[in-house]
C-alpha atoms as a PDB file:
ATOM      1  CA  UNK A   1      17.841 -13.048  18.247  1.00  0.00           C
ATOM      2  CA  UNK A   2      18.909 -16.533  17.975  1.00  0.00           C
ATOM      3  CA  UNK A   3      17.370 -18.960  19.844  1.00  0.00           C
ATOM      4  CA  UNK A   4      20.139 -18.804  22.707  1.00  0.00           C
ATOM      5  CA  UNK A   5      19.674 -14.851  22.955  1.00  0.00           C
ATOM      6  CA  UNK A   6      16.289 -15.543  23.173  1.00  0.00           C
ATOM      7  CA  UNK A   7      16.740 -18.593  26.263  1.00  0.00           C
ATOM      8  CA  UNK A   8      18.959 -16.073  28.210  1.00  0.00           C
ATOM      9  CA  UNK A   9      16.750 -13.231  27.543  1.00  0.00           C
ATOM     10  CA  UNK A  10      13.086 -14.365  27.999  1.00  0.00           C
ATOM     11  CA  UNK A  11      13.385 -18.565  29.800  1.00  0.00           C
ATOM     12  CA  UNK A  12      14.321 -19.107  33.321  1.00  0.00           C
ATOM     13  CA  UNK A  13      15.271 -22.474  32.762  1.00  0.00           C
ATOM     14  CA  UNK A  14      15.751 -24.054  36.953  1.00  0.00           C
ATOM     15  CA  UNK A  15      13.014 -22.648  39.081  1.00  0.00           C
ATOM     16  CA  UNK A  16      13.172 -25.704  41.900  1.00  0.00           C
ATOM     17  CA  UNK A  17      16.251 -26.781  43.472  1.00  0.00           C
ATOM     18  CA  UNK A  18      15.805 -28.877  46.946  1.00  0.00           C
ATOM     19  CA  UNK A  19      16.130 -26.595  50.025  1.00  0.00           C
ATOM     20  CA  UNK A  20      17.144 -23.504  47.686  1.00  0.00           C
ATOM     21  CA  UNK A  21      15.033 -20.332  46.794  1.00  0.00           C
ATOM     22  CA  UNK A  22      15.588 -19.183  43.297  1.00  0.00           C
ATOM     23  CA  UNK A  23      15.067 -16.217  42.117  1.00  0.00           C
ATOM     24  CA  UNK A  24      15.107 -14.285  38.502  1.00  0.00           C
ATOM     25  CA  UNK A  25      14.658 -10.217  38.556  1.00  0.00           C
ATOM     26  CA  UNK A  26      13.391  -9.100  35.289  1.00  0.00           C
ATOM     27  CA  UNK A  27      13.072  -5.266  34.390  1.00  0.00           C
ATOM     28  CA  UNK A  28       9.852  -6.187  32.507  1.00  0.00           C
ATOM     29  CA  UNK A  29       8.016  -4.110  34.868  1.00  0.00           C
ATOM     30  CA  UNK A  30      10.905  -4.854  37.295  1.00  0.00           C
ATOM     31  CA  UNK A  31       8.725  -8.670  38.377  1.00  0.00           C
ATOM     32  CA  UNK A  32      10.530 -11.381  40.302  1.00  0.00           C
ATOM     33  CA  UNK A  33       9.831 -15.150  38.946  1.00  0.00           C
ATOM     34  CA  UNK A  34      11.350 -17.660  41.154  1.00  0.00           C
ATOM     35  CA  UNK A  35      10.364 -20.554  43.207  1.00  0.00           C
ATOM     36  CA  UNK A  36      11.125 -22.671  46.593  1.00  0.00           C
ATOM     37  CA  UNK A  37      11.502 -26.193  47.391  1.00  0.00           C
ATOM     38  CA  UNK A  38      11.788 -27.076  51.175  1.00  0.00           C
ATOM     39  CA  UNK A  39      13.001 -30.522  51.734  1.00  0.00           C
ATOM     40  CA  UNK A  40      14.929 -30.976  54.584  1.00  0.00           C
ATOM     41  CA  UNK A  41      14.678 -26.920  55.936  1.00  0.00           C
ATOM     42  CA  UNK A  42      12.548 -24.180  56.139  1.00  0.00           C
ATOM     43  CA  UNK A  43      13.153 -21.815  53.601  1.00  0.00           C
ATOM     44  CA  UNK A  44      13.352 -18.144  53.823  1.00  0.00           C
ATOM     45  CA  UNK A  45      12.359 -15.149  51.710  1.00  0.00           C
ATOM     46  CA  UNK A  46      15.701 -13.036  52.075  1.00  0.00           C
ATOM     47  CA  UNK A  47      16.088  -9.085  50.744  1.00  0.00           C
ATOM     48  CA  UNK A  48      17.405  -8.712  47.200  1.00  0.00           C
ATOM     49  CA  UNK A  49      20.333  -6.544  47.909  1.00  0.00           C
ATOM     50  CA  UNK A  50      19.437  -3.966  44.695  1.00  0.00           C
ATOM     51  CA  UNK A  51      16.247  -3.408  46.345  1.00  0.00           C
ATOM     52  CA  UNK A  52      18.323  -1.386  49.040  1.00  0.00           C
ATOM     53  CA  UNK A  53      15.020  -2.278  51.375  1.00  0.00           C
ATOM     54  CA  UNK A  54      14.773  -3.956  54.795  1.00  0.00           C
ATOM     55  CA  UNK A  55      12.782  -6.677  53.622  1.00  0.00           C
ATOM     56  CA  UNK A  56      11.928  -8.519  50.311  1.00  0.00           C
ATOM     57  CA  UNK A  57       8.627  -7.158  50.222  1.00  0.00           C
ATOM     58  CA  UNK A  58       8.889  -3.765  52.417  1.00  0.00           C
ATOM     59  CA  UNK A  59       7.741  -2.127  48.592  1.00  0.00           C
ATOM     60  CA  UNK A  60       6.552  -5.333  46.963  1.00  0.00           C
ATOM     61  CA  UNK A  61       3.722  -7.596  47.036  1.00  0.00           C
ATOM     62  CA  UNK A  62       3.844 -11.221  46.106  1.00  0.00           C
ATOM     63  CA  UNK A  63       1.901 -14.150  44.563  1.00  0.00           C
ATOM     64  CA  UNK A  64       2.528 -18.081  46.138  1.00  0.00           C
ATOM     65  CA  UNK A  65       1.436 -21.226  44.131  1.00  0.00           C
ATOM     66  CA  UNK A  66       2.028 -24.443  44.998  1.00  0.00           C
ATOM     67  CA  UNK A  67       2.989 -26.971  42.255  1.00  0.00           C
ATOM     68  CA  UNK A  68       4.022 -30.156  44.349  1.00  0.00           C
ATOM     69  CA  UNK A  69       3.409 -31.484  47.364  1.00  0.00           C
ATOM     70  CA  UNK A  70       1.596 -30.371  50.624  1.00  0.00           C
ATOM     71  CA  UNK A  71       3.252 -27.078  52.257  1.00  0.00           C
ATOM     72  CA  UNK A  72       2.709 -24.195  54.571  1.00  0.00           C
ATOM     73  CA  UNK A  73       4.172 -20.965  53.580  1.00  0.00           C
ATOM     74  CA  UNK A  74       4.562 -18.888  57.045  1.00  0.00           C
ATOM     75  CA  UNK A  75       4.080 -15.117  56.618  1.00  0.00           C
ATOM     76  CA  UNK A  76       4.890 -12.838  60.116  1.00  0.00           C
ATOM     77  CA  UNK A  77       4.106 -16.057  62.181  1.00  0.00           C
ATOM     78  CA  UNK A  78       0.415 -17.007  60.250  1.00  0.00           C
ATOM     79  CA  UNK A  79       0.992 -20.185  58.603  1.00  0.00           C
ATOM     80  CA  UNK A  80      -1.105 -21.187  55.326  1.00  0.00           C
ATOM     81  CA  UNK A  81      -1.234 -24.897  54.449  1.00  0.00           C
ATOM     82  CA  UNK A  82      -1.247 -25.269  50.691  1.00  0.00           C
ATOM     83  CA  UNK A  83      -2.696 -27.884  49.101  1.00  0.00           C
ATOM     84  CA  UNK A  84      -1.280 -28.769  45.039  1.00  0.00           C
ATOM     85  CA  UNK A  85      -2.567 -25.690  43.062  1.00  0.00           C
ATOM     86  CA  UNK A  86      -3.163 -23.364  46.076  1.00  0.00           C
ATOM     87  CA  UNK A  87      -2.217 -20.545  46.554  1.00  0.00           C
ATOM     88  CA  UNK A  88      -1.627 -17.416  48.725  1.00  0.00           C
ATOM     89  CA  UNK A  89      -1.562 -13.387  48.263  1.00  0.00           C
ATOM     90  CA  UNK A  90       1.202 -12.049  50.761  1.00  0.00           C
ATOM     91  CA  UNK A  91       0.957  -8.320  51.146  1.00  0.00           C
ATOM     92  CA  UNK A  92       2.867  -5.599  51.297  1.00  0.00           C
ATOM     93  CA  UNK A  93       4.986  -4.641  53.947  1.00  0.00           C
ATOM     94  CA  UNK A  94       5.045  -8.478  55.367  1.00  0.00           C
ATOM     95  CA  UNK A  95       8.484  -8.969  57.493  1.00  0.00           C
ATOM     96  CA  UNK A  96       9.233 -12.417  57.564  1.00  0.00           C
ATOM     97  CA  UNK A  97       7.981 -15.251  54.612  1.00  0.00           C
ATOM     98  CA  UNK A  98       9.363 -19.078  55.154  1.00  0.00           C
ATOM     99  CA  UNK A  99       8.275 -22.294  53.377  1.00  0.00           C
ATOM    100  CA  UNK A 100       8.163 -25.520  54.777  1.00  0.00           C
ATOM    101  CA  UNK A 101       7.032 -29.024  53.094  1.00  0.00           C
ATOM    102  CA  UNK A 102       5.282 -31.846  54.771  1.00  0.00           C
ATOM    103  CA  UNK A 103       6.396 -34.620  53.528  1.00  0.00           C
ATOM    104  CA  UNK A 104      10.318 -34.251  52.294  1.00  0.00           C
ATOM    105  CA  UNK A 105       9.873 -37.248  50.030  1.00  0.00           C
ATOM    106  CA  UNK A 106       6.958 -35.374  48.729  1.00  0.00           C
ATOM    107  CA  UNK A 107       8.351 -31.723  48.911  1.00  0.00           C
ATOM    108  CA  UNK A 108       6.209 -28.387  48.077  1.00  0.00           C
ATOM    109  CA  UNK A 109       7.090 -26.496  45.317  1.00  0.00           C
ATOM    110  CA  UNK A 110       6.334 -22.820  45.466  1.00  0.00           C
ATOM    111  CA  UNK A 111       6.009 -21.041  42.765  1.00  0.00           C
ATOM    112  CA  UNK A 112       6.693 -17.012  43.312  1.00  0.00           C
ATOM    113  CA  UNK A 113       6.130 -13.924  41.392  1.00  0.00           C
ATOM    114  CA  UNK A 114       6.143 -10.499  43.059  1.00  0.00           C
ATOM    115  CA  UNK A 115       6.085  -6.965  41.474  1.00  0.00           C
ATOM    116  CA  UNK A 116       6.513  -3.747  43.153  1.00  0.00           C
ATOM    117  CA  UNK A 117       3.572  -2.626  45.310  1.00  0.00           C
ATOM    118  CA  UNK A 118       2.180   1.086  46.591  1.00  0.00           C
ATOM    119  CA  UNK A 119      -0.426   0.177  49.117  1.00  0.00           C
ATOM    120  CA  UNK A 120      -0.845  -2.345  51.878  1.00  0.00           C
ATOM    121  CA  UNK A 121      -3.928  -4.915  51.345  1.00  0.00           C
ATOM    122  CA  UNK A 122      -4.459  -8.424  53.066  1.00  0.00           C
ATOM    123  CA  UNK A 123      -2.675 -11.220  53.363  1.00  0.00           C
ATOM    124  CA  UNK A 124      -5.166 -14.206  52.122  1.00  0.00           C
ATOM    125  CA  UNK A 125      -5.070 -17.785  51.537  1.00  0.00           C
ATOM    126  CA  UNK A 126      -6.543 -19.282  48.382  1.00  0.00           C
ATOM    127  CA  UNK A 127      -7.765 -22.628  48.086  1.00  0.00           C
ATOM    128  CA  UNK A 128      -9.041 -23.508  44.894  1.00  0.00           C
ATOM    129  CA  UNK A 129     -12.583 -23.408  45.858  1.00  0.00           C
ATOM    130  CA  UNK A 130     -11.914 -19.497  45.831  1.00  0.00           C
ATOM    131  CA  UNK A 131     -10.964 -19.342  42.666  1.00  0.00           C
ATOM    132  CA  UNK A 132     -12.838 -17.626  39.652  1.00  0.00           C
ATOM    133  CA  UNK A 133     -13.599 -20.750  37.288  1.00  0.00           C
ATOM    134  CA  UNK A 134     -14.036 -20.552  33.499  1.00  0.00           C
ATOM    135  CA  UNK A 135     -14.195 -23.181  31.307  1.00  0.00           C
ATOM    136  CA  UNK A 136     -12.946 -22.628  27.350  1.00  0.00           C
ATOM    137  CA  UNK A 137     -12.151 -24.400  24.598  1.00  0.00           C
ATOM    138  CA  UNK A 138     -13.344 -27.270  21.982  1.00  0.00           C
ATOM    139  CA  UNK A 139     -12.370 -30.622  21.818  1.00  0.00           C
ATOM    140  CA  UNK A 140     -12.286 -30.282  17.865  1.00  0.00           C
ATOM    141  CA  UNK A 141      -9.696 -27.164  18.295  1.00  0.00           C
ATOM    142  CA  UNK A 142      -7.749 -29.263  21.045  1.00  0.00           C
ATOM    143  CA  UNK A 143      -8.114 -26.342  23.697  1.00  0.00           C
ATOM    144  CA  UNK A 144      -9.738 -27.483  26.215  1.00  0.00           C
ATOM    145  CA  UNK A 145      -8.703 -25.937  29.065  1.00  0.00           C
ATOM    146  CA  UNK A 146     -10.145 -24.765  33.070  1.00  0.00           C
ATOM    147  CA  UNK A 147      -8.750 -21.662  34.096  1.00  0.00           C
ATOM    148  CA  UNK A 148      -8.466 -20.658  38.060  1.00  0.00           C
ATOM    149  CA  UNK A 149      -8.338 -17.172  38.486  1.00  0.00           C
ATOM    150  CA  UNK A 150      -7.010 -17.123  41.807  1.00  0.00           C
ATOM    151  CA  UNK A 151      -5.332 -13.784  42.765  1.00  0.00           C
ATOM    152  CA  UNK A 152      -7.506 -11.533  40.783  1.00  0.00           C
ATOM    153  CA  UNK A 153      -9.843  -8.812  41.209  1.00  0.00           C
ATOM    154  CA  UNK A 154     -12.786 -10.722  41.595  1.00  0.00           C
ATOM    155  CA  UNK A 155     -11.155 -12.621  44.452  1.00  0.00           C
ATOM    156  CA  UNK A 156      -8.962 -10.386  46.154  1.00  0.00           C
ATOM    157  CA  UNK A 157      -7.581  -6.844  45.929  1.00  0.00           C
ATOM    158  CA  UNK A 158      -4.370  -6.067  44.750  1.00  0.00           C
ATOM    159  CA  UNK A 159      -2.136  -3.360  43.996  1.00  0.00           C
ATOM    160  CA  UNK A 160      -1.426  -5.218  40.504  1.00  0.00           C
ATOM    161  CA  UNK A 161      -0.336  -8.400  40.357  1.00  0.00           C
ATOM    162  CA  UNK A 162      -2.895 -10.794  38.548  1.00  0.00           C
ATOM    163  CA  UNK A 163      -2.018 -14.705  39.247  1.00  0.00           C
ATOM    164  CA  UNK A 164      -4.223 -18.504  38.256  1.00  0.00           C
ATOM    165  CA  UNK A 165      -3.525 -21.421  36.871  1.00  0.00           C
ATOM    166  CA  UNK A 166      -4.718 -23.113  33.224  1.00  0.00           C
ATOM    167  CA  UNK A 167      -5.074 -26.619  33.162  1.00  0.00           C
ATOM    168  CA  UNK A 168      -5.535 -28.500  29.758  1.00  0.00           C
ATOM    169  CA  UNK A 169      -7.834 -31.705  29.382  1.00  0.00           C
ATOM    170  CA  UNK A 170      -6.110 -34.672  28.090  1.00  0.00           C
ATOM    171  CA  UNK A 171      -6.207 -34.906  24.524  1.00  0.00           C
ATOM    172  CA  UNK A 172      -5.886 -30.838  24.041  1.00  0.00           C
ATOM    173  CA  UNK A 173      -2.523 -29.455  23.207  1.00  0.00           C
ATOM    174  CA  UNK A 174      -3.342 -25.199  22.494  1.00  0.00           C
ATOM    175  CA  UNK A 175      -3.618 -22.683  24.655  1.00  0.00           C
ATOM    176  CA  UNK A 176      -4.650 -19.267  23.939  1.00  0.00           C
ATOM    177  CA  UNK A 177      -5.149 -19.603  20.313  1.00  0.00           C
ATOM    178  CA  UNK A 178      -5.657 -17.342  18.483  1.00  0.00           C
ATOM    179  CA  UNK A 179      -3.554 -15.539  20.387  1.00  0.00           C
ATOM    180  CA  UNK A 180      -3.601 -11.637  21.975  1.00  0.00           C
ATOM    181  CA  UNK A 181      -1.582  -8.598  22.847  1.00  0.00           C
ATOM    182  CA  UNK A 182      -2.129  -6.566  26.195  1.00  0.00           C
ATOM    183  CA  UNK A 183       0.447  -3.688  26.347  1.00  0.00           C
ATOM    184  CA  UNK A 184      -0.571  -2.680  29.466  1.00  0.00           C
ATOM    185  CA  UNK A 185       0.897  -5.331  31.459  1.00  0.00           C
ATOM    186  CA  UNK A 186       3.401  -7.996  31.107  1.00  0.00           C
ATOM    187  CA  UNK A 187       2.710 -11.836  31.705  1.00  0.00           C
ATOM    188  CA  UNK A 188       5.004 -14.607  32.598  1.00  0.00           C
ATOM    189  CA  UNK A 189       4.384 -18.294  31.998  1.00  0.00           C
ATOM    190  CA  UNK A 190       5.113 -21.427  34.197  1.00  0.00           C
ATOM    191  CA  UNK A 191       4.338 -24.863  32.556  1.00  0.00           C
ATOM    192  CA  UNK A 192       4.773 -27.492  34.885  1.00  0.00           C
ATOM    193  CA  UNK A 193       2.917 -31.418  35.352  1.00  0.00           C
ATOM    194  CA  UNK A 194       4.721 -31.926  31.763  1.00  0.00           C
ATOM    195  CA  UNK A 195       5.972 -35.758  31.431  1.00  0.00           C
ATOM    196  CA  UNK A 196       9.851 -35.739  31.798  1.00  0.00           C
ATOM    197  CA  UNK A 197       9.795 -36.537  27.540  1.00  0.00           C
ATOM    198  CA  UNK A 198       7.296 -34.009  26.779  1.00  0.00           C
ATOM    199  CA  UNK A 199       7.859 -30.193  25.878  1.00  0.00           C
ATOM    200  CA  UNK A 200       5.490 -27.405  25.348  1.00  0.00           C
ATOM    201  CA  UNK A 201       6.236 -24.779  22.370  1.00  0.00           C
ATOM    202  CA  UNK A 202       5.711 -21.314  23.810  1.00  0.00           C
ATOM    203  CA  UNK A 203       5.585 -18.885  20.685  1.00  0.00           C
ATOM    204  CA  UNK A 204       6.008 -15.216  21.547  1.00  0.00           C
ATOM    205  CA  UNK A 205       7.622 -12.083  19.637  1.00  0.00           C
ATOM    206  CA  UNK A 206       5.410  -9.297  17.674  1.00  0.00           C
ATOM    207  CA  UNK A 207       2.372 -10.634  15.584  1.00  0.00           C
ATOM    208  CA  UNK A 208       4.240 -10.430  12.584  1.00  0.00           C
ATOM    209  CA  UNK A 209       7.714 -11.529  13.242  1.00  0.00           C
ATOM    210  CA  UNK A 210       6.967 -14.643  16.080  1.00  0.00           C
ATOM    211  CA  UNK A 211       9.562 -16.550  17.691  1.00  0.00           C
ATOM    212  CA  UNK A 212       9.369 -20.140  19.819  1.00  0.00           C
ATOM    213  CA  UNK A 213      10.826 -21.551  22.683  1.00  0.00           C
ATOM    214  CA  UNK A 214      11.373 -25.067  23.511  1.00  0.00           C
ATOM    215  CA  UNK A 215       9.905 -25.102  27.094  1.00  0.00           C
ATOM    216  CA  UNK A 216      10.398 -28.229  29.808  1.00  0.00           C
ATOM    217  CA  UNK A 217       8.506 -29.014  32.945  1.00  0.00           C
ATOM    218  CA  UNK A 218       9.017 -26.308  35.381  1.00  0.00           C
ATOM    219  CA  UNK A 219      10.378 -24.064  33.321  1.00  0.00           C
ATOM    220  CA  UNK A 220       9.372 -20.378  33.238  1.00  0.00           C
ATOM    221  CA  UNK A 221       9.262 -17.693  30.036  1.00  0.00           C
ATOM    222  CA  UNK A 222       8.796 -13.720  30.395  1.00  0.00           C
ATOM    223  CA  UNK A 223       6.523 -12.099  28.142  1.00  0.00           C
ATOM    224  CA  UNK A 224       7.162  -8.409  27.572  1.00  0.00           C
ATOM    225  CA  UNK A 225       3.854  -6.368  26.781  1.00  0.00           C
ATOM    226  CA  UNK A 226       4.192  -6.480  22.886  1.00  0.00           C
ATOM    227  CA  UNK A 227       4.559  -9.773  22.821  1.00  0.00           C
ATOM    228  CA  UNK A 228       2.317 -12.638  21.652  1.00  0.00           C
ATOM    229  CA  UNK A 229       2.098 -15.458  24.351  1.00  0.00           C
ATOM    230  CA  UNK A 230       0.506 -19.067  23.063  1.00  0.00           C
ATOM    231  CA  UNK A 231       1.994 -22.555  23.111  1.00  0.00           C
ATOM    232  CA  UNK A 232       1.526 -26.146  22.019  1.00  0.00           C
ATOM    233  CA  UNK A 233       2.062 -28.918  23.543  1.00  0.00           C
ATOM    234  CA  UNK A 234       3.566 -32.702  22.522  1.00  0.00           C
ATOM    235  CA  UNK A 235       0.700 -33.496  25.105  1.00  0.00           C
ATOM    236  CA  UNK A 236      -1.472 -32.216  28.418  1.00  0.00           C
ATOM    237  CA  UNK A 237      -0.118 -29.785  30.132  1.00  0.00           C
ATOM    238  CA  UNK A 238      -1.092 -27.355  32.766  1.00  0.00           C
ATOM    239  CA  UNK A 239       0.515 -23.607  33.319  1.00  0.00           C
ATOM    240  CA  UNK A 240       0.229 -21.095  35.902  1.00  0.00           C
ATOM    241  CA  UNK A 241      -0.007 -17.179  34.549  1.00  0.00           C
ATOM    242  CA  UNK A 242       0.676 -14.377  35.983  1.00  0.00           C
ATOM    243  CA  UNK A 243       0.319 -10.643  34.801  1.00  0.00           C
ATOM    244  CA  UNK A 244       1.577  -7.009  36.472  1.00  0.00           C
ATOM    245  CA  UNK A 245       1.212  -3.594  34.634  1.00  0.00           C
ATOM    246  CA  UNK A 246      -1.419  -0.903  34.760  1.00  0.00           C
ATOM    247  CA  UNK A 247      -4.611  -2.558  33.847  1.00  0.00           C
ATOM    248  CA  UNK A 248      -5.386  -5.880  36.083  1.00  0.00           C
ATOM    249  CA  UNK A 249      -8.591  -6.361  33.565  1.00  0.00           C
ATOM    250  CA  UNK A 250      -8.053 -10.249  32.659  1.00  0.00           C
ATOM    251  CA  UNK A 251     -10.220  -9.566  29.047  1.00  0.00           C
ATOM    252  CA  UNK A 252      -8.248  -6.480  28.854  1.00  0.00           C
ATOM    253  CA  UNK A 253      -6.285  -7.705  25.316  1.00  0.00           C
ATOM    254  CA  UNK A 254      -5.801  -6.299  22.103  1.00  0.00           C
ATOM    255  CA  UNK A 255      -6.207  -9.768  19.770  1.00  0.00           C
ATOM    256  CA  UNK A 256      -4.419 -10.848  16.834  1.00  0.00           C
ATOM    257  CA  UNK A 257      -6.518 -12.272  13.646  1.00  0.00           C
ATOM    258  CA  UNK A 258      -4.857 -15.264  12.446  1.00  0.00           C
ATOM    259  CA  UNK A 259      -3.936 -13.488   8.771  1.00  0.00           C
ATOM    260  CA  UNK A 260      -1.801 -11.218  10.701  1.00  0.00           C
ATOM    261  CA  UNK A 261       0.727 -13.747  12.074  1.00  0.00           C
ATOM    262  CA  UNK A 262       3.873 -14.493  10.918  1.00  0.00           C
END
């Protein structure tokens, strides 16, 4: 593929429009990637017509992180106020989902990924002081990076959807390096508090035949299963991750010595 097969194939490239919801349906384990931006309305989760089901997530669950400013995301009339980097679990079977800002000079910007779902658990709101913390990286390998593991086993059940956010200290460019493999589930990528100038290179294909992507600030890439997932930055960035497949094991990952890339 050349590198606008790959764009149309793998990079949703407008995630936030004001008072739109934008949406991308991938067949990579048949995820939805979108987001909302509320400014001067309340937004609304509508059905995706090929679903052929009552509501968006009558056989779906879905995964809420907000990358802007203050917002409440409304789920069968229980509102959650989300603070920058928050984020909420909606479960299966919920009705009725709407998203409203604050402030519409400083408007929310929810980011959404929902996969198909077989059980009903609870809805719950994540603030980041729920969140499963790790710290990894060296200064010396310009990684340093805090990960929030916020809708994850650990913190609450799911039928698979694994979602958190990585956030690189300033003066570190790499993330996940050396990179990994997990068959067993997809991932998708969301790169976002990137300076207007500033561009992240996501690298992705097989081990031994990589590709790259030129990615902007709320931009969003879709990594198949057998596909490599690790970027660069031209300076501090922050991403939010999130997996679906059969194995919701975050260290589940088959990794890739750095001999073996191409």
């Amino acid at each position: 593929m050349d590198t606008d097969t790959l764009r149309r194939h793998f990079l949703i490239e407008r995630l936030f429009a004001a008072d739109q919801v934008l949406l991308t349906l991938s067949h990579v384990d048949r995820v939805v990637i979108g987001g909302a931006m509320p400014v001067s309305q309340v937004l609304r989760l509508t059905p995706e017509p090929s679903f052929r089901t009552e509501h968006f997530l009558s056989r779906r669950e879905l995964g809420v992180i907000n990358l802007g400013g203050p917002g409440t995301v409304v789920t069968d009339g229980t509102e959650h106020a989300l603070a920058k980097r928050e984020a909420v679990y909606v479960a299966m079977g919920t009705a009725e989902v709407t998203f409203r800002s604050a402030d519409p000079a400083s408007p929310a910007k929810f980011y959404l990924v929902s996969a198909p779902a077989h059980a009903r658990f609870e809805t719950v709101h994540l603030p980041l002081s729920r969140a499963r913390t790790m710290q990894l990286g060296e200064a010396a390998k310009a990684n340093r990076r805090t990960i929030y593991q916020l809708i994850h086993p650990d913190v609450v059940r799911t039928c698979q959807l694994v979602m958190g956010t990585t956030v690189l200290e300033p003066g570190s460019l790499w993330n996940t390096m050396p990179c990994h493999v997990h068959d067993r589930r997809m991932e998708a990528y969301c790169y976002y508090d990137l300076p207007a100038d500033a561009r992240v290179f996501h690298f992705m294909g097989e081990p031994d035949h990589t590709r790259h992507l030129v990615v902007a600030d709320g931009q969003a890439l879709i990594s198949p299963g057998w596909s490599i997932h690790t970027g660069v930055g031209t300076e501090a960035y922050a991403f939010v991750w999130a997996m679906a497949g059969e194995n919701q094991d975050y260290t589940d990952m088959d990794h890739v010595q750095m001999k073996d890339l191409r």
